[in-house]
C-alpha atoms as a PDB file:
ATOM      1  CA  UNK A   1     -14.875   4.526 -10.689  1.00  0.00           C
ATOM      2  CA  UNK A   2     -15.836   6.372  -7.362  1.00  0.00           C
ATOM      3  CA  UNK A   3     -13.065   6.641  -5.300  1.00  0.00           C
ATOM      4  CA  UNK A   4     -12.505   4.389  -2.416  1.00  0.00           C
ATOM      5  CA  UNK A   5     -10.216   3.445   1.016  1.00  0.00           C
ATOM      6  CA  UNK A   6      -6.368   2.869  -0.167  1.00  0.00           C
ATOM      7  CA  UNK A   7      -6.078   0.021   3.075  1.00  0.00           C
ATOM      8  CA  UNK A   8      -6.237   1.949   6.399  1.00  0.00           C
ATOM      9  CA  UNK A   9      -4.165   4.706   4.650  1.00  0.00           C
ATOM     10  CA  UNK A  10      -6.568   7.536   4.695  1.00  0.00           C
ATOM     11  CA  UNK A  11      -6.302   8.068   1.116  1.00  0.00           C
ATOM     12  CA  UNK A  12      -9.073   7.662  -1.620  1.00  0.00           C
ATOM     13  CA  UNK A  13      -8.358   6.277  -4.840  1.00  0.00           C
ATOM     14  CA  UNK A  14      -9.961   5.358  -7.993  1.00  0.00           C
ATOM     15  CA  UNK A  15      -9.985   1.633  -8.937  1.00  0.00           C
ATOM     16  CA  UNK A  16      -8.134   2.259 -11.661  1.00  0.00           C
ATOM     17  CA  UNK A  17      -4.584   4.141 -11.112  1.00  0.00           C
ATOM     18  CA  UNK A  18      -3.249   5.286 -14.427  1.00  0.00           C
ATOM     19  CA  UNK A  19       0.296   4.534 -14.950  1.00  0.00           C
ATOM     20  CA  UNK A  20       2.992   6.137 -16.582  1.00  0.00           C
ATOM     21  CA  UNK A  21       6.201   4.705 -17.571  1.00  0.00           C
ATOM     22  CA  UNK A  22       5.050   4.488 -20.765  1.00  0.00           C
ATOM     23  CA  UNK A  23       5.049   8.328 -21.069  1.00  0.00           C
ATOM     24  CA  UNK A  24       8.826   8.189 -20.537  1.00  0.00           C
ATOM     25  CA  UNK A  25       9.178   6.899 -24.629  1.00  0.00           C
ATOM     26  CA  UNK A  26      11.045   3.722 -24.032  1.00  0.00           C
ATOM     27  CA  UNK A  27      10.957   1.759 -26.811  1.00  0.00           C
ATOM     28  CA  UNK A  28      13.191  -1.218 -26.062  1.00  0.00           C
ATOM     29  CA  UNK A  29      11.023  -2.078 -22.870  1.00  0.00           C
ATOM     30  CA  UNK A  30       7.546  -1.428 -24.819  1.00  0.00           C
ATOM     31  CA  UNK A  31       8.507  -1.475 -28.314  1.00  0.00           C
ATOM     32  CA  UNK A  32       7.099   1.680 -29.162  1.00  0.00           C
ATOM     33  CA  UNK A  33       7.950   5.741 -28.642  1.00  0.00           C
ATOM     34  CA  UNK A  34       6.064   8.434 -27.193  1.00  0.00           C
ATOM     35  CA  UNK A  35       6.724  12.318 -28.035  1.00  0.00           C
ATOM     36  CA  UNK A  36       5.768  14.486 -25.780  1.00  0.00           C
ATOM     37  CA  UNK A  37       2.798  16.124 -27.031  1.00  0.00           C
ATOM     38  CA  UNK A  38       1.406  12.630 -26.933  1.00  0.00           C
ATOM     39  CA  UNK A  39       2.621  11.930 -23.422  1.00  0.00           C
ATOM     40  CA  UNK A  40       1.460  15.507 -22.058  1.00  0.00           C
ATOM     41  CA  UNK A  41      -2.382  14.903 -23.881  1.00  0.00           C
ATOM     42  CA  UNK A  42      -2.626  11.995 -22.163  1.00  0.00           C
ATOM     43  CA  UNK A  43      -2.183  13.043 -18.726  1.00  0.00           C
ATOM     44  CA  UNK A  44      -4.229  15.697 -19.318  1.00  0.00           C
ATOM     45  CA  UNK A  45      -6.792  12.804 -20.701  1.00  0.00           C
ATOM     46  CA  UNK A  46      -6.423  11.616 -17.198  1.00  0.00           C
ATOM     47  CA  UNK A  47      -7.319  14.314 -14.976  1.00  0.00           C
ATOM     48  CA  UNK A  48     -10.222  15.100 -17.059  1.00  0.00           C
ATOM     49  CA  UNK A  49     -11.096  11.562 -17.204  1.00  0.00           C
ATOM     50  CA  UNK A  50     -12.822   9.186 -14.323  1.00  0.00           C
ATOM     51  CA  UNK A  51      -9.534   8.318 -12.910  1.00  0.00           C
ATOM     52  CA  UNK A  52      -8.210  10.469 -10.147  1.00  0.00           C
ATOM     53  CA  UNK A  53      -4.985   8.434  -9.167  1.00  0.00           C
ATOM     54  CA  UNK A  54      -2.017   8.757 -11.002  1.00  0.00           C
ATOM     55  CA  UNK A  55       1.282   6.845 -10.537  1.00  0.00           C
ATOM     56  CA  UNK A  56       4.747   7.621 -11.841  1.00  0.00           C
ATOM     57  CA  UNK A  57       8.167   7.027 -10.944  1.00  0.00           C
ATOM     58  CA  UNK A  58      11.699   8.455 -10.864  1.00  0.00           C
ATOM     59  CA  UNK A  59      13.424   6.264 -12.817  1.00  0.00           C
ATOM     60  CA  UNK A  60      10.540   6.141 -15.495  1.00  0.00           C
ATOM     61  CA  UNK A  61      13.199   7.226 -18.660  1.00  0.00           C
ATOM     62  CA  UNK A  62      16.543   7.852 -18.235  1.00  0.00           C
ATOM     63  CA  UNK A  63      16.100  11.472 -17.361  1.00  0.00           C
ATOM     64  CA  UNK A  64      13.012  11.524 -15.516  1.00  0.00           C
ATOM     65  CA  UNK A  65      10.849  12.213 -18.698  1.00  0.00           C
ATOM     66  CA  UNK A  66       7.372  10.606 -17.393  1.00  0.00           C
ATOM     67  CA  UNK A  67       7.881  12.874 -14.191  1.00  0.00           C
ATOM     68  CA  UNK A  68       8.919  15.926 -16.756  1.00  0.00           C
ATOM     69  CA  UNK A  69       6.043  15.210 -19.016  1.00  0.00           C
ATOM     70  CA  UNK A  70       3.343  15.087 -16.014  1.00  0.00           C
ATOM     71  CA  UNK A  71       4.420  18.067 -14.524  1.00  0.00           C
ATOM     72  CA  UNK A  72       4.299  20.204 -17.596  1.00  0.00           C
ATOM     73  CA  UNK A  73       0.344  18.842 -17.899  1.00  0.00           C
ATOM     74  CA  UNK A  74       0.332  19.988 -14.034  1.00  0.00           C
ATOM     75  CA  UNK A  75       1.470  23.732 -15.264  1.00  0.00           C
ATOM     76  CA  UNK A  76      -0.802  23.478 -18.073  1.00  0.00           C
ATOM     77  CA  UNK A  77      -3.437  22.901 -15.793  1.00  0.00           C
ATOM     78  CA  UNK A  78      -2.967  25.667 -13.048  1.00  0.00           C
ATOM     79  CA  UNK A  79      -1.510  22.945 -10.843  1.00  0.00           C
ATOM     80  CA  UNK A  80      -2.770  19.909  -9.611  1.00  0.00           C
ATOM     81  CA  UNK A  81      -6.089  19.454 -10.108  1.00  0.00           C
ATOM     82  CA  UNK A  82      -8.205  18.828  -7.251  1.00  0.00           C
ATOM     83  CA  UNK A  83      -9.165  15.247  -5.823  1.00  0.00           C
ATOM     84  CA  UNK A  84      -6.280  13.964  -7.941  1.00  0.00           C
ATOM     85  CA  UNK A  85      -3.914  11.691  -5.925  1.00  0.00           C
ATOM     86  CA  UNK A  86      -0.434  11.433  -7.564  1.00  0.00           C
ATOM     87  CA  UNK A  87       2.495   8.700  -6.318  1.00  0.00           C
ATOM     88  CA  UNK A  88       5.909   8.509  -7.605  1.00  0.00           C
ATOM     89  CA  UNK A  89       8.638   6.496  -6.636  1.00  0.00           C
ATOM     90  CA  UNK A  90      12.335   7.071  -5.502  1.00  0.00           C
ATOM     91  CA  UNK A  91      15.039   5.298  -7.380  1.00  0.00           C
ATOM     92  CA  UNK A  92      18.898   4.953  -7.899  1.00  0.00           C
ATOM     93  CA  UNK A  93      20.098   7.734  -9.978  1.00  0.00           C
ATOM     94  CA  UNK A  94      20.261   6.134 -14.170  1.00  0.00           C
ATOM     95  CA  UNK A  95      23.672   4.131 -15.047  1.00  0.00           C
ATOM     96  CA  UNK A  96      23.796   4.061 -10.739  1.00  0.00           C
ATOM     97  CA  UNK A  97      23.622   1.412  -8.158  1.00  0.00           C
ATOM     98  CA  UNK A  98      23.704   4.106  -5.520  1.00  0.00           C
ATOM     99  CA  UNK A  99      20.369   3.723  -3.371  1.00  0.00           C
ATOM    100  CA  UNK A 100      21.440   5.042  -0.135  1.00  0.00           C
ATOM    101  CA  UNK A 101      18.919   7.247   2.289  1.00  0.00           C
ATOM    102  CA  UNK A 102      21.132  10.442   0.568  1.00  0.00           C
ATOM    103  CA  UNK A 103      20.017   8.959  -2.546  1.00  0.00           C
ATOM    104  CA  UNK A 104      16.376   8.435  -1.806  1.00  0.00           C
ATOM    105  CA  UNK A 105      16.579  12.015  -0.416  1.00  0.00           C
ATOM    106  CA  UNK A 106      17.829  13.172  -4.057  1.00  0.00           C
ATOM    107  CA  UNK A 107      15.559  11.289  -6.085  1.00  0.00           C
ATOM    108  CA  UNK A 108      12.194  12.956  -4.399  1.00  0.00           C
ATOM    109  CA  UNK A 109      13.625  15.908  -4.806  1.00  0.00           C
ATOM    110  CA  UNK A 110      14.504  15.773  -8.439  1.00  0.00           C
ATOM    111  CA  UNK A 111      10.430  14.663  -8.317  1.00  0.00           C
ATOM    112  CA  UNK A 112       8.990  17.198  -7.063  1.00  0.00           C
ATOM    113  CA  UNK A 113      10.905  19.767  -9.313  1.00  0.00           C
ATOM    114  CA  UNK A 114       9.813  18.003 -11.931  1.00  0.00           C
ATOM    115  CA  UNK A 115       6.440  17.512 -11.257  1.00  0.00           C
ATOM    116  CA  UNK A 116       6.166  20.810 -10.083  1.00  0.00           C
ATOM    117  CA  UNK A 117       4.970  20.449  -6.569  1.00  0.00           C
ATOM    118  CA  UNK A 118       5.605  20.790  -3.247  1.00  0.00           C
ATOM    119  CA  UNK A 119       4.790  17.185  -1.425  1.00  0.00           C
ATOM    120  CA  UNK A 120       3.148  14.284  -2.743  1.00  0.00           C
ATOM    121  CA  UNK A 121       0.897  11.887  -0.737  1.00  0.00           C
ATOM    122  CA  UNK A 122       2.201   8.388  -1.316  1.00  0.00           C
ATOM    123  CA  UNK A 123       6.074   7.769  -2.126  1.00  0.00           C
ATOM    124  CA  UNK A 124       7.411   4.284  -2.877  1.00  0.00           C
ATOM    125  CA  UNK A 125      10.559   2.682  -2.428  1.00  0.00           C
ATOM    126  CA  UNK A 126      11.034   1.516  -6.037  1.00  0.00           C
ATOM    127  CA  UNK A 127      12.217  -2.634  -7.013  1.00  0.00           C
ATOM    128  CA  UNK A 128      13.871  -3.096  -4.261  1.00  0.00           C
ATOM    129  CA  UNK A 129      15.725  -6.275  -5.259  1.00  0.00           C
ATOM    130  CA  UNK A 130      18.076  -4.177  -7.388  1.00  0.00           C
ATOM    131  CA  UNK A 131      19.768  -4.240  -3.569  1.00  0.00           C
ATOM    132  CA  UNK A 132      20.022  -6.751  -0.479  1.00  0.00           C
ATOM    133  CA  UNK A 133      17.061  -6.589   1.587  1.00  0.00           C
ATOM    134  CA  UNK A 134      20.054  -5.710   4.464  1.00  0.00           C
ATOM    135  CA  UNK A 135      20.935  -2.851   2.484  1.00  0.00           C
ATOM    136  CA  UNK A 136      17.534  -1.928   2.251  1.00  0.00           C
ATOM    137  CA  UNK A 137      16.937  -1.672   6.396  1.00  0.00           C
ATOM    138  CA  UNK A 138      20.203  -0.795   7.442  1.00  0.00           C
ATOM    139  CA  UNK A 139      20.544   2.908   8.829  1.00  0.00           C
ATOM    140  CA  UNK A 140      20.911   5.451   6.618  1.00  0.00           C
ATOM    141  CA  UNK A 141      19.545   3.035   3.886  1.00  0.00           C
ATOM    142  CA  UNK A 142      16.398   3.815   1.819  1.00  0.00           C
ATOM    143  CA  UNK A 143      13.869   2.580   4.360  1.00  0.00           C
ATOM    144  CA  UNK A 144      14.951   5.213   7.083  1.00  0.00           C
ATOM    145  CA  UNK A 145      15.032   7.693   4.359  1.00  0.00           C
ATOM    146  CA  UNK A 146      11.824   6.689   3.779  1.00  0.00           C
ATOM    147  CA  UNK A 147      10.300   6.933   7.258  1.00  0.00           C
ATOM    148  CA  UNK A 148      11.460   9.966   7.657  1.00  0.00           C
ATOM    149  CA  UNK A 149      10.268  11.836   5.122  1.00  0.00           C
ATOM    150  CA  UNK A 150       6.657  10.664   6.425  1.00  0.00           C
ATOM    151  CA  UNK A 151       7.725  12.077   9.656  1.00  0.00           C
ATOM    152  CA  UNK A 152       8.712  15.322   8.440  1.00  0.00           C
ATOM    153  CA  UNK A 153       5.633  15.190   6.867  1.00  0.00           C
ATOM    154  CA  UNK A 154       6.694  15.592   2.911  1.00  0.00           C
ATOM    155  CA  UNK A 155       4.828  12.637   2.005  1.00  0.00           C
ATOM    156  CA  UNK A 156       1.344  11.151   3.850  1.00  0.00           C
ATOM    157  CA  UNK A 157       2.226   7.327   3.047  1.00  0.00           C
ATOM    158  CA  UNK A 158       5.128   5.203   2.032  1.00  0.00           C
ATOM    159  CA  UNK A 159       4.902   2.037  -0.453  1.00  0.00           C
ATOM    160  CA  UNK A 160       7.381  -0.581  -1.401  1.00  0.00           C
ATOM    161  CA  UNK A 161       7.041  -1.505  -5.374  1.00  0.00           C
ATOM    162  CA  UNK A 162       8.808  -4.106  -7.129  1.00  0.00           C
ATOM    163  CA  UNK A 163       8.376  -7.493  -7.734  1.00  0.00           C
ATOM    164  CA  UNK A 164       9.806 -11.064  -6.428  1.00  0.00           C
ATOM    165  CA  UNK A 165       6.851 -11.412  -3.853  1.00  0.00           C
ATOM    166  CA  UNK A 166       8.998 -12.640  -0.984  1.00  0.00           C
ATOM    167  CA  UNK A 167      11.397  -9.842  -0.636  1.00  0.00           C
ATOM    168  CA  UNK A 168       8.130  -7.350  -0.702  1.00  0.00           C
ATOM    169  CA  UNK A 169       6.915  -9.717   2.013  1.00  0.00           C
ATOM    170  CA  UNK A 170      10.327  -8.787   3.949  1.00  0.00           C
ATOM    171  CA  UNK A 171       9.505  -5.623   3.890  1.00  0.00           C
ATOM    172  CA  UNK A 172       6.160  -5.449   4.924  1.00  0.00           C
ATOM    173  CA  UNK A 173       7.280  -7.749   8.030  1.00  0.00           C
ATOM    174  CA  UNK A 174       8.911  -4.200   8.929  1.00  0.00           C
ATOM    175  CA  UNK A 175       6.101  -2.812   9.746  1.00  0.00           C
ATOM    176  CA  UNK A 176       7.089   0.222   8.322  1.00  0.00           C
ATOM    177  CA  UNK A 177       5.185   0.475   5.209  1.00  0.00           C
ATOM    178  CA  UNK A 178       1.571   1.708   4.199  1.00  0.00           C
ATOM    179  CA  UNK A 179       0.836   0.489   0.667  1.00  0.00           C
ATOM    180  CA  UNK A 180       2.373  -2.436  -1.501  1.00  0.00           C
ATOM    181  CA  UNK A 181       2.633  -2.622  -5.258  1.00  0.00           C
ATOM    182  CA  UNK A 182       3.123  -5.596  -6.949  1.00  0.00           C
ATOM    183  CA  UNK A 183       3.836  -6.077 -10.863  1.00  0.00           C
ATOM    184  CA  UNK A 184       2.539  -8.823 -13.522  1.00  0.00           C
ATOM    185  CA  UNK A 185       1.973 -11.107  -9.910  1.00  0.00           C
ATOM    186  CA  UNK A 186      -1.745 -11.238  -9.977  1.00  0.00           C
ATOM    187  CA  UNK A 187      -3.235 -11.800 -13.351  1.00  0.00           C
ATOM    188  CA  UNK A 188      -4.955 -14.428 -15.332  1.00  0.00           C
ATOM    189  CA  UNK A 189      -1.858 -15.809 -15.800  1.00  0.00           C
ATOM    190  CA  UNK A 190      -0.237 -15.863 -12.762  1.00  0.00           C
ATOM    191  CA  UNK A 191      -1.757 -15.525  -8.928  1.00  0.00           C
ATOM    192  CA  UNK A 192       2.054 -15.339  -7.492  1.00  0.00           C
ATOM    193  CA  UNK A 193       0.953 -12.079  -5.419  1.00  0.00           C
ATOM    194  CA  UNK A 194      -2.510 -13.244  -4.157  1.00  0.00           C
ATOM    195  CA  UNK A 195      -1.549 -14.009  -0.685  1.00  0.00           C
ATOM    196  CA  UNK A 196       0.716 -11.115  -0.237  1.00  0.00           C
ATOM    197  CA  UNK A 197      -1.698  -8.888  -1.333  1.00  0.00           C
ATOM    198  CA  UNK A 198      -4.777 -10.670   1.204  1.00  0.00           C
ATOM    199  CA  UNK A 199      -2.809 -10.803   4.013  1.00  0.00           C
ATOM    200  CA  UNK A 200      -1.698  -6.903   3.519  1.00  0.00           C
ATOM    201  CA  UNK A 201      -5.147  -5.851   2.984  1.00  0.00           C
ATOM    202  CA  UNK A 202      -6.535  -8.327   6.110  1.00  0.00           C
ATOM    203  CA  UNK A 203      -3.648  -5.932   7.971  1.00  0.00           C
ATOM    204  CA  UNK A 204      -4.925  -2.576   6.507  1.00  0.00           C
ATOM    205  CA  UNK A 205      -2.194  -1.767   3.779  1.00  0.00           C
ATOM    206  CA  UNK A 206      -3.193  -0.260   0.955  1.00  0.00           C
ATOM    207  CA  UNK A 207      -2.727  -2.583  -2.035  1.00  0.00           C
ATOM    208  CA  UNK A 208      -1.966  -2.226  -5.632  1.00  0.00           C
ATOM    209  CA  UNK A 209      -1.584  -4.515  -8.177  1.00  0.00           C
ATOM    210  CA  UNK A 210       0.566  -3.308 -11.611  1.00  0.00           C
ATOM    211  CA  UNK A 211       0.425  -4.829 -15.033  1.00  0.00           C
ATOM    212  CA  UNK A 212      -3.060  -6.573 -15.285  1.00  0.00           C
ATOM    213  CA  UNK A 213      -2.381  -7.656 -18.823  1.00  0.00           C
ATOM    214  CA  UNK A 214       0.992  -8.993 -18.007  1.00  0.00           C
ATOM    215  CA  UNK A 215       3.129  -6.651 -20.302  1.00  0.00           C
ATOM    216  CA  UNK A 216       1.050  -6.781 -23.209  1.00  0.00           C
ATOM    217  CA  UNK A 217       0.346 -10.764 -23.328  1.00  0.00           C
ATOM    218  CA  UNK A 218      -3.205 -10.258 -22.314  1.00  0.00           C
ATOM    219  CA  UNK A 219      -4.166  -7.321 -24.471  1.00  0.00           C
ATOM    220  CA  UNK A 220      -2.065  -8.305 -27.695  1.00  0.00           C
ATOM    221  CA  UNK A 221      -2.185 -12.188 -27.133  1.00  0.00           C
ATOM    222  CA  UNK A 222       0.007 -14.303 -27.004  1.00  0.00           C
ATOM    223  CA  UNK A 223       1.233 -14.259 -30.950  1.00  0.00           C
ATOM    224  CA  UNK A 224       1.339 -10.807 -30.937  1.00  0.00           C
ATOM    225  CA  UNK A 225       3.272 -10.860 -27.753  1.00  0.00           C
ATOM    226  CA  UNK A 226       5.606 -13.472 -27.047  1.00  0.00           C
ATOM    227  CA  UNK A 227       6.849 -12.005 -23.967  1.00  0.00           C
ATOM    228  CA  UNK A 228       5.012 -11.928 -20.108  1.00  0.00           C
ATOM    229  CA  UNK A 229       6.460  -9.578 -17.696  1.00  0.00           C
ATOM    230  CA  UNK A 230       8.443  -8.471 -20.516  1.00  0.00           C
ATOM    231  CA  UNK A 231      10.899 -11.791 -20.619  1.00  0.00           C
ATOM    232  CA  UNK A 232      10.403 -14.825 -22.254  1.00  0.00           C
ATOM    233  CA  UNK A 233       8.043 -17.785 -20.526  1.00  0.00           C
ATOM    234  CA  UNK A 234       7.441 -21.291 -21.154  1.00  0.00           C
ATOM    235  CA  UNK A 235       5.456 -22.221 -23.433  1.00  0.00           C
ATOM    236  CA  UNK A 236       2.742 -23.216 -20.827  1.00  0.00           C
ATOM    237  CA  UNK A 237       2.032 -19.258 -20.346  1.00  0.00           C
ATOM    238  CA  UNK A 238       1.462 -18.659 -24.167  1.00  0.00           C
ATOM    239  CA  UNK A 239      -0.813 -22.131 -24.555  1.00  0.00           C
ATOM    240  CA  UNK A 240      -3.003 -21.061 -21.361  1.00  0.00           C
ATOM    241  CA  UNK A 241      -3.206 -17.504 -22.695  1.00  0.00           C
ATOM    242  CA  UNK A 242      -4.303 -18.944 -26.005  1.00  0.00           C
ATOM    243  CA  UNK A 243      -7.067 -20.742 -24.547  1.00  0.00           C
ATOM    244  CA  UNK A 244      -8.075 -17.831 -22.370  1.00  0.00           C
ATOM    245  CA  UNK A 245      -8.512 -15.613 -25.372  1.00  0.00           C
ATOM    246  CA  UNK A 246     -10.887 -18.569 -27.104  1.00  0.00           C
ATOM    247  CA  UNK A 247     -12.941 -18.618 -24.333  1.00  0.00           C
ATOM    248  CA  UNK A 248     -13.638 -14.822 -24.076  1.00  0.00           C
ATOM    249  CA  UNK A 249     -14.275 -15.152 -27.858  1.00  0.00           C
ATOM    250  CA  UNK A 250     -16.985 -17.758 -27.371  1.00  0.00           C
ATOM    251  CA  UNK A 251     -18.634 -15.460 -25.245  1.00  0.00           C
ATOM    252  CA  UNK A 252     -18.044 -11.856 -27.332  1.00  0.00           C
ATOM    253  CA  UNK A 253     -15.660 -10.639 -24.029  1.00  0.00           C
ATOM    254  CA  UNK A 254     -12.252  -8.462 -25.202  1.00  0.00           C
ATOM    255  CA  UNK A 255      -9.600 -10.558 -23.620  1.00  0.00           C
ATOM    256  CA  UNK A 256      -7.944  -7.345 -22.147  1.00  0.00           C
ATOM    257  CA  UNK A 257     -11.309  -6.805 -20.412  1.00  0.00           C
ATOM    258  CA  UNK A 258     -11.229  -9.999 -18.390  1.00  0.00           C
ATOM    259  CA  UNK A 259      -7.570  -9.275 -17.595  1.00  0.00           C
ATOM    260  CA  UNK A 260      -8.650  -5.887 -16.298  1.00  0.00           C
ATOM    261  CA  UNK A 261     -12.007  -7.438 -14.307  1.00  0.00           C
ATOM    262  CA  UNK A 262      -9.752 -10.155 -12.997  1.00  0.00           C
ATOM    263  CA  UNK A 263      -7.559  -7.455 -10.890  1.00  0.00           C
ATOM    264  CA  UNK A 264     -10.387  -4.553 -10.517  1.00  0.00           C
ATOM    265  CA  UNK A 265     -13.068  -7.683  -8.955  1.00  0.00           C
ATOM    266  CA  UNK A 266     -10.654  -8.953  -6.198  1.00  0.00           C
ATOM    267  CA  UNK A 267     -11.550  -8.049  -2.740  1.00  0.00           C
ATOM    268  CA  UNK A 268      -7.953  -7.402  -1.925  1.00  0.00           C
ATOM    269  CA  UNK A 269      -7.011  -5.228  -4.279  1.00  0.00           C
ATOM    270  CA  UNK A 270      -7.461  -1.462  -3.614  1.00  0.00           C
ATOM    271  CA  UNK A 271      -6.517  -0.099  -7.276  1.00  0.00           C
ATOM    272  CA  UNK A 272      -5.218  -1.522 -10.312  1.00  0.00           C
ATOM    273  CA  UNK A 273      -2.162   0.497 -12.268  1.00  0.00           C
ATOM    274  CA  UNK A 274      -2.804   0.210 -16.129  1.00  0.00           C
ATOM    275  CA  UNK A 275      -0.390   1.552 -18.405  1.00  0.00           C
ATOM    276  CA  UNK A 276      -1.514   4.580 -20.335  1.00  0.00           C
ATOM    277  CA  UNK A 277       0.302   5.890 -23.452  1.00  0.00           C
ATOM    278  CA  UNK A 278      -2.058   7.857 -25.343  1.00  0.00           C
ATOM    279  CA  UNK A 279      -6.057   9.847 -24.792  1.00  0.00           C
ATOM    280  CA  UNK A 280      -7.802   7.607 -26.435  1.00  0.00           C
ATOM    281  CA  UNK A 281      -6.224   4.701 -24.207  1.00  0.00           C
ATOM    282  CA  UNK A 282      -7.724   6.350 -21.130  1.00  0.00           C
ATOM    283  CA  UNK A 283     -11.259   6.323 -22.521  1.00  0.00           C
ATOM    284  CA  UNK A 284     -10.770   2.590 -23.644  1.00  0.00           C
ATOM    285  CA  UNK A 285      -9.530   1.704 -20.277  1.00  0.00           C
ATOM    286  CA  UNK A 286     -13.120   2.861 -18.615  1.00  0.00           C
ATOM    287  CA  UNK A 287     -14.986   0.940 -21.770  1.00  0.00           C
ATOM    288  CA  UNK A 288     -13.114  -2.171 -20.943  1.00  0.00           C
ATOM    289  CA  UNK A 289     -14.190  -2.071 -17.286  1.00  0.00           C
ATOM    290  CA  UNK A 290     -17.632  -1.774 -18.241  1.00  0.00           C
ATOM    291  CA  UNK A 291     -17.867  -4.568 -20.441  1.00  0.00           C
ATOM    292  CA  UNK A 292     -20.497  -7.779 -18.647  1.00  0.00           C
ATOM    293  CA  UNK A 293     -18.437 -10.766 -18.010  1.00  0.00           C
ATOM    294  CA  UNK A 294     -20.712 -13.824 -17.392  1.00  0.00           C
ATOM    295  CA  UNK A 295     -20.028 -15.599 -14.500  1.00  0.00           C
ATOM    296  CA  UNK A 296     -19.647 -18.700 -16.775  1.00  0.00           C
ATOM    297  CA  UNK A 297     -16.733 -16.842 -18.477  1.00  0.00           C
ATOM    298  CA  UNK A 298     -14.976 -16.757 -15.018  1.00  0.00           C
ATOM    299  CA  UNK A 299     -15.035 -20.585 -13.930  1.00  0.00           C
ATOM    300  CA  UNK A 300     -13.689 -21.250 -17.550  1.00  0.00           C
ATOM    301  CA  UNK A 301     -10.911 -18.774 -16.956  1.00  0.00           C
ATOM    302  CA  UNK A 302     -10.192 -19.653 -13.878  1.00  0.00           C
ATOM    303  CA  UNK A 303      -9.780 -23.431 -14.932  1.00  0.00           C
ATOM    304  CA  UNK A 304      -7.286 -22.256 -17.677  1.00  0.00           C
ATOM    305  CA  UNK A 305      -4.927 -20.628 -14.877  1.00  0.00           C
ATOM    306  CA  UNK A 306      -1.198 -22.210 -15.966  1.00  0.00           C
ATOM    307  CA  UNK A 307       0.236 -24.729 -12.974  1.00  0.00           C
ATOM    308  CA  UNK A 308       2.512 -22.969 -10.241  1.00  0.00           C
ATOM    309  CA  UNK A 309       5.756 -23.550 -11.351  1.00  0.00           C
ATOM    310  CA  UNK A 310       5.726 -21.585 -14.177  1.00  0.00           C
ATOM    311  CA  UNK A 311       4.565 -18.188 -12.092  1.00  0.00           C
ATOM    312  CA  UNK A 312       7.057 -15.777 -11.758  1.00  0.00           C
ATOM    313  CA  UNK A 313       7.445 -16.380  -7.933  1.00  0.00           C
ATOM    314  CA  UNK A 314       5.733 -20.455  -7.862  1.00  0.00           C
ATOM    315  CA  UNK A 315       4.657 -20.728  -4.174  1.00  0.00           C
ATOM    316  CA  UNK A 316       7.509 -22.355  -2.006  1.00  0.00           C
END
């Protein structure tokens, strides 16, 4: 878990990036709730744990509450500790479709009072497709919002996160950005993302890759969790997931520990964000990274992958 090069970013990060919209308690996406003592123990689980980068959001609860939550571990803690890297994301403000560059402005704001600090080193522009990419680049849209906050110097790097893989592709194209994020794209399940993410790292971005365990499908399995990327999939996804967890059984692997391996072994991917919602999650994260996959294991895996069309963004 030593840190390492985010792209040609300047930043060092852990492999692992611990993630935190489940902190914000929201049950109808996850199917659970979170007070916050629980929410506020695990962050500080984090920063005492081997992780150092920690990624939040804006629009993570509909008040801000994973932002809220971090920063009162922050106070707790005398600040930020040291070494710790910490992202968050702008976004539209909740019940809003509003994502001008005056928005964008407002929603780091609102951050950093609730995280309790002054800058932060990597800020993304948050699923973009909830607007038209010409939205996104016109002038005083989010992107030159964006820019200029890294040339005022209130942020060090600038991300776009989201999802359909070719309108983070548009983006990059603008040359503009430092880091991509990608969510439930580049799993077991589904390699949607893997040539955004090696041409972006072949070009020195910084690259992250969300949701390893595909909302829950790869940790839970597929019985347990009918969903992938939190909507319903063909029953191709389940049946491939099904087999995947037999194989790791015939070898004595946790399912959720290939799905992690997959993401943390590629050489384009610069950290992995897995969702944390309690302490003892944090320590079980590092245990599942630990755990010996044979290279058997892998060409079995990798011959279970489901067939293109039935990725979230099948290859044109």
């Amino acid at each position: 878990m030593a840190p390492r090069p985010l792209g040609r970013t300047g930043l060092a990060v852990t492999p692992i990036c611990v993630g935190t919209s489940p902190l914000a308690s929201m049950p109808r996406l996850y199917g659970y709730e979170v007070d916050d003592d629980r929410a506020v123990a695990t962050v500080e689980a984090a920063f005492a744990g081997p992780f150092d980068f920690v990624d939040t959001s804006n629009g993570y609860g509909d008040h801000g509450e994973a932002e809220v939550r971090i920063g009162i571990a922050i106070r707790r803690a005398g600040g930020l500790p040291a070494g710790v890297v910490l992202a968050t994301k702008v976004d539209p403000a909740p019940g809003s479709s509003d994502f001008s560059g005056d928005r964008v402005r407002r929603s780091f704001e609102e951050s950093l009072e609730r995280l309790g600090v002054d800058r932060v080193p990597l800020l993304h522009l948050h699923d973009p497709e909830r607007i038209s990419f010409e939205e996104g680049v016109a002038p005083g849209g989010p992107l030159e919002a964006l820019v200029a906050l890294r040339e005022q110097g209130l942020v060090d790097r600038i991300g776009v996160a989201g999802g359909p893989v070719p309108l983070l592709q548009r983006y990059l194209d603008t040359g503009a950005f430092d880091v991509v994020l990608s969510h439930n794209r580049y799993t077991l399940l589904d390699r949607s993302a893997e040539g955004l993410f090696a041409a972006a790292a072949a070009a020195g971005i910084g690259v992250i890759n969300a949701a390893p365990y595909g909302g829950g499908m790869l940790v839970k399995g597929p019985d347990v969790q009918t969903k992938y990327a939190y909507g319903e999939r063909d029953e191709g996804i389940a049946a491939a997931a099904r087999a995947m967890a037999a194989a790791c059984a015939r070898y004595d692997v946790p399912l959720p520990a290939a799905a992690l391996q997959f993401s943390l072994r590629s050489p384009h991917v610069h950290s992995t964000v897995v969702g944390m919602s309690s302490p003892e999650r944090v320590a079980a994260t590092a245990g599942l990274a630990a755990v010996p996959v044979p290279d058997d294991l892998w060409a079995e895996l990798e011959a279970l992958v489901p067939a293109a069309d039935g990725w979230l963004d099948p290859p044109a």
